[in-house]
C-alpha atoms as a PDB file:
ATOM      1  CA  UNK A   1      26.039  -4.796  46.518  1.00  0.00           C
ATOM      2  CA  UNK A   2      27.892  -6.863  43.823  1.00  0.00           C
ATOM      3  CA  UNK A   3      24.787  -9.140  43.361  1.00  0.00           C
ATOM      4  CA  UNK A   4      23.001  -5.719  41.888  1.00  0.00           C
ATOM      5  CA  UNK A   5      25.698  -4.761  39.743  1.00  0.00           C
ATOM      6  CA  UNK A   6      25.888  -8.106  38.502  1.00  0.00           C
ATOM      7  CA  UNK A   7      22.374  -7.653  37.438  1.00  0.00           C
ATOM      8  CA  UNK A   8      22.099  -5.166  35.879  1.00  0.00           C
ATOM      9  CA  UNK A   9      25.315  -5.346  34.189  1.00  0.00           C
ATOM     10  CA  UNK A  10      23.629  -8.547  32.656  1.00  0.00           C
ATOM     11  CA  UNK A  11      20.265  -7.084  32.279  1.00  0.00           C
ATOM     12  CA  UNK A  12      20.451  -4.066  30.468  1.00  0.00           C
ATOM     13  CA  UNK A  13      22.290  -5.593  27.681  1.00  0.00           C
ATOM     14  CA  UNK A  14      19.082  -7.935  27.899  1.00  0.00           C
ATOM     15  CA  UNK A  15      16.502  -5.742  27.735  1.00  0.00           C
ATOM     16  CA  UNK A  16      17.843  -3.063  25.162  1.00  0.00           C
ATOM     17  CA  UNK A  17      18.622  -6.139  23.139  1.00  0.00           C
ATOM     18  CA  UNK A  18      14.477  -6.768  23.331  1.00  0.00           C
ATOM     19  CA  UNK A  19      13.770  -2.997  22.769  1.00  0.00           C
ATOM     20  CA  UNK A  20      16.476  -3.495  19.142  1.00  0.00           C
ATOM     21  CA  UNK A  21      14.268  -6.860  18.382  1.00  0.00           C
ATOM     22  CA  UNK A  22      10.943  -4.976  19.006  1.00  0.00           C
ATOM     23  CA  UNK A  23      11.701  -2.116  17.036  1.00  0.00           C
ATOM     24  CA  UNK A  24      13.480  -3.541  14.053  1.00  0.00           C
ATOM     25  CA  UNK A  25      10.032  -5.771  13.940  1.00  0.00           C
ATOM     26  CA  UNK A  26       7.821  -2.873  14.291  1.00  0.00           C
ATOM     27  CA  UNK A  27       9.828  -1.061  11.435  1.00  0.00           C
ATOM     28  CA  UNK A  28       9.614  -4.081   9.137  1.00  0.00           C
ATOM     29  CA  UNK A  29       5.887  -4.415  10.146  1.00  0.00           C
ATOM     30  CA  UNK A  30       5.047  -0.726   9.341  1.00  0.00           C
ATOM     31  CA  UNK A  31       7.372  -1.414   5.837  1.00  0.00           C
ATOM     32  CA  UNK A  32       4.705  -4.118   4.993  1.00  0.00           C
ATOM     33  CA  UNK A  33       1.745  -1.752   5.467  1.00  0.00           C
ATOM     34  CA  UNK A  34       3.363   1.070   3.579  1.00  0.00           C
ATOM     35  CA  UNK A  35       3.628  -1.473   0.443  1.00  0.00           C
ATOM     36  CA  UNK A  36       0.646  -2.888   0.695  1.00  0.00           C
ATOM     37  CA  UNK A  37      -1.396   0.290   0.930  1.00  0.00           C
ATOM     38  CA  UNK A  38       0.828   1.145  -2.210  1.00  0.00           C
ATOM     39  CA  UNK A  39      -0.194  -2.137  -3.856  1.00  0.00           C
ATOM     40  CA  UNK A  40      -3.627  -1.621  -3.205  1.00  0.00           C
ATOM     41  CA  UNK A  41      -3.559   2.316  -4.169  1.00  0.00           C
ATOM     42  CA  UNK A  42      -2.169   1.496  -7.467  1.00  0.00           C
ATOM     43  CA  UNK A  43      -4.495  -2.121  -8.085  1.00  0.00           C
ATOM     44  CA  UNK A  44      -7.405   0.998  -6.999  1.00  0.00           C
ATOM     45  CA  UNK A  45      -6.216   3.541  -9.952  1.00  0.00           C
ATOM     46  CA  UNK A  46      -5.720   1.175 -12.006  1.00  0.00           C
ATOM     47  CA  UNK A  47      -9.404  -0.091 -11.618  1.00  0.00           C
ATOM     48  CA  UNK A  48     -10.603   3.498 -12.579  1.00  0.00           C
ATOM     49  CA  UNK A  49      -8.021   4.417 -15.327  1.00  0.00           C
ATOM     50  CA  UNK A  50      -9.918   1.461 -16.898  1.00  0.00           C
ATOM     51  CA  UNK A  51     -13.496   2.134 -15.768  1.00  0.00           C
ATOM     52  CA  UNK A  52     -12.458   5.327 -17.427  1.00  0.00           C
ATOM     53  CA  UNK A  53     -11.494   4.222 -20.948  1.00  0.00           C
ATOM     54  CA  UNK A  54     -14.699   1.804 -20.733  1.00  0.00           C
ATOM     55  CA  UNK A  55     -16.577   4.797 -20.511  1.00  0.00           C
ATOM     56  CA  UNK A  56     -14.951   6.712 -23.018  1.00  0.00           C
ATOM     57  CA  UNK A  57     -15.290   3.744 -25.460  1.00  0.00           C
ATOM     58  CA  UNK A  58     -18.572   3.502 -25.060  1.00  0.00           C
ATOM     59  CA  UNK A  59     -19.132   7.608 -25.311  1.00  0.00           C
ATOM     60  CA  UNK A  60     -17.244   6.804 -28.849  1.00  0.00           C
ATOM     61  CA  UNK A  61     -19.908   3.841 -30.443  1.00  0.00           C
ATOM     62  CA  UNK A  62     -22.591   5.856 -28.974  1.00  0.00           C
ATOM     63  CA  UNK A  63     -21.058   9.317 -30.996  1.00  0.00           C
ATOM     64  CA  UNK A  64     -20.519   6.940 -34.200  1.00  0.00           C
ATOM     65  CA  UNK A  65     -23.844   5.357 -34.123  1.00  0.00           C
ATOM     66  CA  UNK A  66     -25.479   9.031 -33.882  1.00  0.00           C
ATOM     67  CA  UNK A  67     -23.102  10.131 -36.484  1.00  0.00           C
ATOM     68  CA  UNK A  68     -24.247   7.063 -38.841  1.00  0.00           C
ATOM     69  CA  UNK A  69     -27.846   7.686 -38.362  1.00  0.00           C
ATOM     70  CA  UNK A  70     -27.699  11.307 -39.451  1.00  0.00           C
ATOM     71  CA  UNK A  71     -25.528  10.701 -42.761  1.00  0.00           C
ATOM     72  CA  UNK A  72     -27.979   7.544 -43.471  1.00  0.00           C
ATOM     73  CA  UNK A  73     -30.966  10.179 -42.864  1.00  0.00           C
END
């Protein structure tokens, strides 16, 4: 009888000390994925705020050429 609660006196503190390990690794591994989807969210808008200025730039020359052509005319 004193052999078992030797054992689990030892092993509890054992095996929640694995659980704490586990879980403060899981917690810093789900951490990592929330950043990097952040990183790559913002690296994504970022892309497309300047897809969108390219665009509007060239909407501008385009809208200046057209507007040179019909004072020229």
């Amino acid at each position: 009888m004193k052999k078992s609660i030797i054992f689990k006196v030892l092993l509890i503190p054992l095996v929640t000390g694995l659980l704490f390990q586990t879980d403060v690794q899981a917690r810093n591994k789900s951490h990592k994925v929330i950043k990097h989807t952040l990183v790559v969210k913002k690296h994504h808008n970022k892309h497309i705020h300047q897809n969108n200025k390219n665009k509007l730039h060239k909407k501008q020359v385009k809208l200046k050429k057209a507007i040179i052509c019909q004072l020229v005319l």
